[in-house]
PDB file of N, CA and C in Angstrom:
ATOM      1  N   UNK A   1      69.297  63.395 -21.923  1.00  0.00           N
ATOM      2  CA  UNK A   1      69.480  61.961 -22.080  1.00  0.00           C
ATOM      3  C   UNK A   1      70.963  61.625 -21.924  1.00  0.00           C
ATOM      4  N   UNK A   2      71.128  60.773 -21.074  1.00  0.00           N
ATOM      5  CA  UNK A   2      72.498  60.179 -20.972  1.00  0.00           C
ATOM      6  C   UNK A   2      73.311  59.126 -21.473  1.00  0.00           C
ATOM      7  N   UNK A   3      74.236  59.764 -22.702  1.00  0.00           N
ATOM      8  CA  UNK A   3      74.754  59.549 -23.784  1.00  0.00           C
ATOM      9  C   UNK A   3      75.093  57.060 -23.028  1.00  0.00           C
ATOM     10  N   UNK A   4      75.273  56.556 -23.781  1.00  0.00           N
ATOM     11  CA  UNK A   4      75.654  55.087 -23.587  1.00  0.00           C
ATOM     12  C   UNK A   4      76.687  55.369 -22.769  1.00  0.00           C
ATOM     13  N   UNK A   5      76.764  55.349 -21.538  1.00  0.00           N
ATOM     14  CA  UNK A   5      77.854  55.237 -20.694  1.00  0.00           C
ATOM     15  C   UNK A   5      78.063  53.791 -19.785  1.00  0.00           C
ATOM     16  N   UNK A   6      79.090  53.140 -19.536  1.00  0.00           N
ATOM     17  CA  UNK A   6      79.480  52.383 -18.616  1.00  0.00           C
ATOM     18  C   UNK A   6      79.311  52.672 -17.350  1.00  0.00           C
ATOM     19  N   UNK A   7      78.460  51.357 -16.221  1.00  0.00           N
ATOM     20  CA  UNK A   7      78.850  51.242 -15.187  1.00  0.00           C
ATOM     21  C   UNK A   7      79.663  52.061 -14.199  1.00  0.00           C
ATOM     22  N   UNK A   8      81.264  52.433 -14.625  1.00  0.00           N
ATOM     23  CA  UNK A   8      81.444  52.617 -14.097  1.00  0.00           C
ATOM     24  C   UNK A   8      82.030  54.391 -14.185  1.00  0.00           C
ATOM     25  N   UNK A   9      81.320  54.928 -15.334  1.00  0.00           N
ATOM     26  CA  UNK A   9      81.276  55.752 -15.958  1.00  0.00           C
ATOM     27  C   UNK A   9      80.495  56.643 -14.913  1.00  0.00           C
ATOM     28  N   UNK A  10      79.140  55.859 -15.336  1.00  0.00           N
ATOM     29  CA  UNK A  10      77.770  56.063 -14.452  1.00  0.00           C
ATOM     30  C   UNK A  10      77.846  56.444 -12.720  1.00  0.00           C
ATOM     31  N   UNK A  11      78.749  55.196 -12.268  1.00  0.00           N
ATOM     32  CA  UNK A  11      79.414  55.149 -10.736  1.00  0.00           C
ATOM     33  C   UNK A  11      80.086  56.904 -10.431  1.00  0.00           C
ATOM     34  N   UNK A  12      80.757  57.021 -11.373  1.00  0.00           N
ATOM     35  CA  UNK A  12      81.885  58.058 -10.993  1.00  0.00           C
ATOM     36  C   UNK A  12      81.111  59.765 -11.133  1.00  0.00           C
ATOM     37  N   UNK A  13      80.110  59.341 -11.818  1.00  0.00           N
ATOM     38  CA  UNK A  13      79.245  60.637 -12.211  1.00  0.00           C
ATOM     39  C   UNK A  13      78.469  60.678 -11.046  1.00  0.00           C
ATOM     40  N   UNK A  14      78.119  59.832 -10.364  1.00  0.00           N
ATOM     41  CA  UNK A  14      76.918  59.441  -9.244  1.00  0.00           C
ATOM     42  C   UNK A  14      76.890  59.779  -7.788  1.00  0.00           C
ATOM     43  N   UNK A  15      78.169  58.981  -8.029  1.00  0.00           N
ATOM     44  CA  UNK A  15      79.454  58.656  -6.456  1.00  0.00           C
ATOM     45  C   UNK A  15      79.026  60.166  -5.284  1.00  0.00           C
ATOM     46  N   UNK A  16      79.358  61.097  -6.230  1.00  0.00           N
ATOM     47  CA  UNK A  16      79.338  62.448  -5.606  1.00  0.00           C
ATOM     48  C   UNK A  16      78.664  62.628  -5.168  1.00  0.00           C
ATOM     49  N   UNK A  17      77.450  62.736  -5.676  1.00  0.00           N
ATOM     50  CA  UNK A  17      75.907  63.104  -5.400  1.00  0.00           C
ATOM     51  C   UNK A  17      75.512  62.107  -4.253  1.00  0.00           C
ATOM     52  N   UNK A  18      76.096  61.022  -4.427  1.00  0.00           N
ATOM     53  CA  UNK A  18      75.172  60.075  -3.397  1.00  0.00           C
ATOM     54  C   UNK A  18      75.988  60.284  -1.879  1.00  0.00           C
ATOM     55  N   UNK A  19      77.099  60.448  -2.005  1.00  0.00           N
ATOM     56  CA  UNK A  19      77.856  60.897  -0.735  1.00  0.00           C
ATOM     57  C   UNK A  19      77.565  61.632   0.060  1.00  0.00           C
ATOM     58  N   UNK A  20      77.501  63.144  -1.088  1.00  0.00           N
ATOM     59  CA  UNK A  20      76.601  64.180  -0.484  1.00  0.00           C
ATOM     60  C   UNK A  20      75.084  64.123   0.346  1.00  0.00           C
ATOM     61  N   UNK A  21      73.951  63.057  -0.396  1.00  0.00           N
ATOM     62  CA  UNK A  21      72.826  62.795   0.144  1.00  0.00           C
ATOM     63  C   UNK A  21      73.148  61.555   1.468  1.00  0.00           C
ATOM     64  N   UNK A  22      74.379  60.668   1.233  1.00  0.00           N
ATOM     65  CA  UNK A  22      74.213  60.346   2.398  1.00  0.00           C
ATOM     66  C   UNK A  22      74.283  60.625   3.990  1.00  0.00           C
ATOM     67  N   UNK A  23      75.262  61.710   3.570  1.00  0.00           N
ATOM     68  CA  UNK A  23      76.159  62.478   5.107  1.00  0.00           C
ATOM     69  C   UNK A  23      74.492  63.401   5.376  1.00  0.00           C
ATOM     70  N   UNK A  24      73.829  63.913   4.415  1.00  0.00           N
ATOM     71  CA  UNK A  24      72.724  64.591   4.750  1.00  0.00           C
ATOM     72  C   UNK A  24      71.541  63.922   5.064  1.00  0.00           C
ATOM     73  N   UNK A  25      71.295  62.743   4.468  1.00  0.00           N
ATOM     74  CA  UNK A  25      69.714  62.156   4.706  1.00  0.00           C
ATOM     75  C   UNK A  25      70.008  60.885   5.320  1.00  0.00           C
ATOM     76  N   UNK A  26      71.035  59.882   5.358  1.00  0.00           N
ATOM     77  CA  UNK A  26      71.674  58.732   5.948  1.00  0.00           C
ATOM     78  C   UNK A  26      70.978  58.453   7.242  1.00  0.00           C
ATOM     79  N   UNK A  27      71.021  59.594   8.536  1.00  0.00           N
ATOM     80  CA  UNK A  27      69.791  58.832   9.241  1.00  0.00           C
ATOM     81  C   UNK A  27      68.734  59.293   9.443  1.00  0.00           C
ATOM     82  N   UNK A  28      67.935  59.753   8.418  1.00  0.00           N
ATOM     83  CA  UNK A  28      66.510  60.456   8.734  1.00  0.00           C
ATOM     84  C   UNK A  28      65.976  59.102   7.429  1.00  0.00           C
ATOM     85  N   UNK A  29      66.551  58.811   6.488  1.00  0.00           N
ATOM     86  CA  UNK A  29      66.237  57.692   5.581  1.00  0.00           C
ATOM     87  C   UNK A  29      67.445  56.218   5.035  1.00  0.00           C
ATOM     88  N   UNK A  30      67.350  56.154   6.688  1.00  0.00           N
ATOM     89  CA  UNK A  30      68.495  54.934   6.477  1.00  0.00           C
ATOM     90  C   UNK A  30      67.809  53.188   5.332  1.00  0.00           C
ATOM     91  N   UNK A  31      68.200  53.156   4.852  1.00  0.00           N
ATOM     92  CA  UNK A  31      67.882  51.851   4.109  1.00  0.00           C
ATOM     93  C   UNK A  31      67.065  51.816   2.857  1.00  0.00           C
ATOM     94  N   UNK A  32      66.683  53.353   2.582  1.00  0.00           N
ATOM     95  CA  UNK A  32      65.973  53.884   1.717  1.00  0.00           C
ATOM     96  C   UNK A  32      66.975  53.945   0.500  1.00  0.00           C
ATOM     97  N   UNK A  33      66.231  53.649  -0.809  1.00  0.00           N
ATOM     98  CA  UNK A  33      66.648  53.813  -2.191  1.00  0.00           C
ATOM     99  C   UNK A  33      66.995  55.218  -2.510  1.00  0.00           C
ATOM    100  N   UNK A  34      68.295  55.368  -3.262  1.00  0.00           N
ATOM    101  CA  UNK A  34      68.297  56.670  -4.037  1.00  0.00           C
ATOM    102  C   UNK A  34      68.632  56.773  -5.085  1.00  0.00           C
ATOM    103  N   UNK A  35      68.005  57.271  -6.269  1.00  0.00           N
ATOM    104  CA  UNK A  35      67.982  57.068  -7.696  1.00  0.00           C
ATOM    105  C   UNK A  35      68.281  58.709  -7.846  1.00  0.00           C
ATOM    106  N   UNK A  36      69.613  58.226  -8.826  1.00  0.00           N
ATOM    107  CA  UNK A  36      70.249  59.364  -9.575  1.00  0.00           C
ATOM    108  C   UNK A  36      70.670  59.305 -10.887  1.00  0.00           C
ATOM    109  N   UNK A  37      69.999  60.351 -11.635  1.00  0.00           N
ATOM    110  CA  UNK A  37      69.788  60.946 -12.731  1.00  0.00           C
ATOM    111  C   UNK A  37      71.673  61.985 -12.924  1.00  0.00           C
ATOM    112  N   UNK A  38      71.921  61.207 -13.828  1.00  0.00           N
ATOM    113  CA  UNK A  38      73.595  61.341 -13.664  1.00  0.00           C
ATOM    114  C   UNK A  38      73.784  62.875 -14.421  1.00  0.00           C
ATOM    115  N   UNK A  39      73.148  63.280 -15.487  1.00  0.00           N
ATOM    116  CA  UNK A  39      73.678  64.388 -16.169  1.00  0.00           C
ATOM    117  C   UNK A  39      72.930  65.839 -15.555  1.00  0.00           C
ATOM    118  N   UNK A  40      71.406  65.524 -14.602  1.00  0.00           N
ATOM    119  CA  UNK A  40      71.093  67.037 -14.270  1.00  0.00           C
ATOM    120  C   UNK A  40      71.633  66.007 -12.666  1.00  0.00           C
ATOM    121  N   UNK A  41      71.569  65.218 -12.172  1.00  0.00           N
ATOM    122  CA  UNK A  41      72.208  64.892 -10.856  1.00  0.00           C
ATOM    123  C   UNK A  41      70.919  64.917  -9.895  1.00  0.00           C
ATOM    124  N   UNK A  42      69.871  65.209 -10.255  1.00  0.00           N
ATOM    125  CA  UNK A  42      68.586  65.281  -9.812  1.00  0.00           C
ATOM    126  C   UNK A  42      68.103  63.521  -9.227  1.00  0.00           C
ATOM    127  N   UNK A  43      67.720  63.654  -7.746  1.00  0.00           N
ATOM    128  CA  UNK A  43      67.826  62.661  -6.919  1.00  0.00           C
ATOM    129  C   UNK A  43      66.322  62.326  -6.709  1.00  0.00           C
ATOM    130  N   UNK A  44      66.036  61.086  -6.659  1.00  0.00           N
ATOM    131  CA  UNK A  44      64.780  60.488  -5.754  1.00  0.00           C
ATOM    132  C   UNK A  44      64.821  59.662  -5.033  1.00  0.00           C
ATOM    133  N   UNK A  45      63.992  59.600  -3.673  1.00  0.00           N
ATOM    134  CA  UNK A  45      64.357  58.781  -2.571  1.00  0.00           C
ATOM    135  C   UNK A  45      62.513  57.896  -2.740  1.00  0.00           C
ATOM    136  N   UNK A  46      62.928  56.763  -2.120  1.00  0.00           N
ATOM    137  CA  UNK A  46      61.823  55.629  -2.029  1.00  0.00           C
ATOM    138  C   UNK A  46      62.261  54.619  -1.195  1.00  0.00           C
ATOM    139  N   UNK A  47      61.332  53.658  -1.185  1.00  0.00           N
ATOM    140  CA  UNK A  47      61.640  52.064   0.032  1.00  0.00           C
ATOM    141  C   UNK A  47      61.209  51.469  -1.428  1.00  0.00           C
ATOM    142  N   UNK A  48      60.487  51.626  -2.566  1.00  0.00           N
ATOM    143  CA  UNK A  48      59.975  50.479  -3.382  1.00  0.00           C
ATOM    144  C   UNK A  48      60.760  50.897  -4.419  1.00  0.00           C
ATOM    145  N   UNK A  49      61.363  49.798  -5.008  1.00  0.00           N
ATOM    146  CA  UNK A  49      61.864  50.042  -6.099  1.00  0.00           C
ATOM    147  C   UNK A  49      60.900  50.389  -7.522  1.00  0.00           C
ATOM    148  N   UNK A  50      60.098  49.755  -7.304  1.00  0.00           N
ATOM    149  CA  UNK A  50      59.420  50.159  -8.765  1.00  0.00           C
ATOM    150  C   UNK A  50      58.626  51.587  -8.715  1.00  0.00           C
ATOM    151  N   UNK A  51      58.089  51.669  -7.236  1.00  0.00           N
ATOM    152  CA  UNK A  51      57.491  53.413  -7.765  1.00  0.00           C
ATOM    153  C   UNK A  51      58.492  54.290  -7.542  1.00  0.00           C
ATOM    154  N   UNK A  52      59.670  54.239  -7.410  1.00  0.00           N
ATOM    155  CA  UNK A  52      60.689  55.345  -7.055  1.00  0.00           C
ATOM    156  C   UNK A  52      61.174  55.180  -8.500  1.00  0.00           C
ATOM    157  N   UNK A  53      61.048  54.137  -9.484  1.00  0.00           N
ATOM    158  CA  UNK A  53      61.721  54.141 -10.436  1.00  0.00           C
ATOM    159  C   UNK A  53      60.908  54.623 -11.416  1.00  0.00           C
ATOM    160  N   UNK A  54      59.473  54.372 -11.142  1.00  0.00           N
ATOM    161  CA  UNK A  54      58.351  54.956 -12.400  1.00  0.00           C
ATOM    162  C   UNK A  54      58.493  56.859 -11.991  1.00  0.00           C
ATOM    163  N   UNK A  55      58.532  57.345 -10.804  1.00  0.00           N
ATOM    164  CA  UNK A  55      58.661  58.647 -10.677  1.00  0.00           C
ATOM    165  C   UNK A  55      59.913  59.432 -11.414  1.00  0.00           C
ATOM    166  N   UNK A  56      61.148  58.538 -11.422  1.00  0.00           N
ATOM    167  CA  UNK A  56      62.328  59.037 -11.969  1.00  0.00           C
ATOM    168  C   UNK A  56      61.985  58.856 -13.318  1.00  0.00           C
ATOM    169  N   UNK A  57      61.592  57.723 -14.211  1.00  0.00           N
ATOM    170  CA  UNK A  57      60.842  57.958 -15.569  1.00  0.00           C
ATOM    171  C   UNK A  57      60.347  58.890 -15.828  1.00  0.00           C
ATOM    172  N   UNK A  58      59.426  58.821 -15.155  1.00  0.00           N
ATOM    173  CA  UNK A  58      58.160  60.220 -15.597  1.00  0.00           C
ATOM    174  C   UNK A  58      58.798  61.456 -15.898  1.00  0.00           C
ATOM    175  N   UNK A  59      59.704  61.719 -14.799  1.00  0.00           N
ATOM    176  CA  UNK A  59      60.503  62.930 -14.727  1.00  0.00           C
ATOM    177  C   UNK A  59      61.552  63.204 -16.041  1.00  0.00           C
ATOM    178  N   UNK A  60      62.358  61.739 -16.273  1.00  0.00           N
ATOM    179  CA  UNK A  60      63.155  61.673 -17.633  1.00  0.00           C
ATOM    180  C   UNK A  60      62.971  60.884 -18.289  1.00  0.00           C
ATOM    181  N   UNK A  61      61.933  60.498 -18.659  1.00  0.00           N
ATOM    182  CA  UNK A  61      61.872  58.858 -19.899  1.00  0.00           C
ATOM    183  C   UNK A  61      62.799  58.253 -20.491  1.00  0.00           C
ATOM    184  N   UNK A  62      63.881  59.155 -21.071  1.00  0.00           N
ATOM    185  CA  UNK A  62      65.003  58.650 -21.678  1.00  0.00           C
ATOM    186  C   UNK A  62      66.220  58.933 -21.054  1.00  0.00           C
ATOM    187  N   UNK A  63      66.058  58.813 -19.755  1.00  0.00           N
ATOM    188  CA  UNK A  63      67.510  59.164 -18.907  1.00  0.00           C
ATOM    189  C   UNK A  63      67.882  56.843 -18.493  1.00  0.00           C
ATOM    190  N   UNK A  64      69.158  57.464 -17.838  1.00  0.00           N
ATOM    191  CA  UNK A  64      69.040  56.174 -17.503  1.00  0.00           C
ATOM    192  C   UNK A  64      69.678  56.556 -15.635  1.00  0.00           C
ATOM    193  N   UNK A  65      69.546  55.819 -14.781  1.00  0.00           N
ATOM    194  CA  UNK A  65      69.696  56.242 -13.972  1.00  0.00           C
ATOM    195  C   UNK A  65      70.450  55.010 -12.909  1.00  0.00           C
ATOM    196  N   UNK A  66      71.482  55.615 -11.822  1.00  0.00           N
ATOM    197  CA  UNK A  66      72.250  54.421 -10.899  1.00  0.00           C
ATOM    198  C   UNK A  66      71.325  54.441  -9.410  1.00  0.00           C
ATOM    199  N   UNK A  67      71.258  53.400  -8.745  1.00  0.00           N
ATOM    200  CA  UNK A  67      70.564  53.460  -8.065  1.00  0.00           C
ATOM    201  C   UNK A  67      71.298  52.677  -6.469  1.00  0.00           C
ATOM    202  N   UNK A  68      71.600  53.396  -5.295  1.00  0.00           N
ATOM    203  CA  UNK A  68      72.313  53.303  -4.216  1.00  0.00           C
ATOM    204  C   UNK A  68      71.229  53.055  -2.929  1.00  0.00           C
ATOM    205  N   UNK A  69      71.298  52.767  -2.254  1.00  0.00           N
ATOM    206  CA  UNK A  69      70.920  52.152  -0.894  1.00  0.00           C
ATOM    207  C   UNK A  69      71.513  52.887  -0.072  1.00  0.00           C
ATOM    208  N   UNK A  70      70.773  54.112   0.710  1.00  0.00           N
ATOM    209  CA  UNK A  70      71.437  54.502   2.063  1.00  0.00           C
ATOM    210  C   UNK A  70      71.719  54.181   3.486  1.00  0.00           C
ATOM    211  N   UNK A  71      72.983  53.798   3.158  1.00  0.00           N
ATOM    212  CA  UNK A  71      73.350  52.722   4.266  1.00  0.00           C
ATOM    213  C   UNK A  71      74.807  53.162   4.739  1.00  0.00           C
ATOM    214  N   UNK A  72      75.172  52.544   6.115  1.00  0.00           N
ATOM    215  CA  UNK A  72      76.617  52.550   6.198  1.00  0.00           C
ATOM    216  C   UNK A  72      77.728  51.960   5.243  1.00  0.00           C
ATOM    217  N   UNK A  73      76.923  50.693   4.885  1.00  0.00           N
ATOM    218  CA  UNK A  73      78.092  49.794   3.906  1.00  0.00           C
ATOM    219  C   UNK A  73      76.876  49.918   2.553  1.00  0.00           C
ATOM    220  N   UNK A  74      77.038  50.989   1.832  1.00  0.00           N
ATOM    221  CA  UNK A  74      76.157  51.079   0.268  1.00  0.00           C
ATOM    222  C   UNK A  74      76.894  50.321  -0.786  1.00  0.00           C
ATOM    223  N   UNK A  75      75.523  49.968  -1.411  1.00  0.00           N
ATOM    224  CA  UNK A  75      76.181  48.768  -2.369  1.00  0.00           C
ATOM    225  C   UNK A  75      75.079  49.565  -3.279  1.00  0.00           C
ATOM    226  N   UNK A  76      75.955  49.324  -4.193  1.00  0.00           N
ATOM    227  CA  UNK A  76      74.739  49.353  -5.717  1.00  0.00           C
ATOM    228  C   UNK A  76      73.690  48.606  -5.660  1.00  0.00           C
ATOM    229  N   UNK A  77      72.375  48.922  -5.977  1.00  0.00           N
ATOM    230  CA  UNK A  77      71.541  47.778  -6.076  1.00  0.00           C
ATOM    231  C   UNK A  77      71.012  47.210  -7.650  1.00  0.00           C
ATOM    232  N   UNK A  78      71.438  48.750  -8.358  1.00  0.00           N
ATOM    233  CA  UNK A  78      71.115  48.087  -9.659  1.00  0.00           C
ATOM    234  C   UNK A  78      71.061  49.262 -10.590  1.00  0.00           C
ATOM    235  N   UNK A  79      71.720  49.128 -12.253  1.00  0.00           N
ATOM    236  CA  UNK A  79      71.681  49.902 -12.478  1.00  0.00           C
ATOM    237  C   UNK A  79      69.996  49.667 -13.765  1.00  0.00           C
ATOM    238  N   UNK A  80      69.758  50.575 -13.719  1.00  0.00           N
ATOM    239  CA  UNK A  80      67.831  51.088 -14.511  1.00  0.00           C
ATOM    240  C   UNK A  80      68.210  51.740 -15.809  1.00  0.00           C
TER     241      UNK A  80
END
């Protein structure tokens, strides 16, 4: 479980991981969601936000997780 962290706490724990998945999956799943689980760093990819987000639940119920858009220009879409 990932202790009350900030935004941008969350960002900086994330950042890495999502960089890494973008240079690797960026165009085989361009525009696709990626939800990351900040303390095991454990990733899920989706187009729907809500079942990519019930799968990352299931997996950690009490995690909280940042969630990125694989794209050229990635924007946060929201943090869960």
């Amino acid at each position: 479980m990932t202790a009350k962290l900030s935004r941008e706490e969350l960002d900086r724990k994330c950042w890495p991981v999502f960089e890494r998945l973008r240079a690797e999956l960026g165009a085989s799943y361009r525009d696709w969601l990626v939800v990351i689980e900040p303390e095991t760093q454990e990733y899920f990819l989706g187009q729907d936000d809500y079942e990519i987000l019930a799968r990352a639940r299931k997996k950690h119920p009490k995690s909280v997780f940042f969630t990125y858009r694989l794209s050229d220009n990635p924007a946060v879409d929201y943090l869960c």
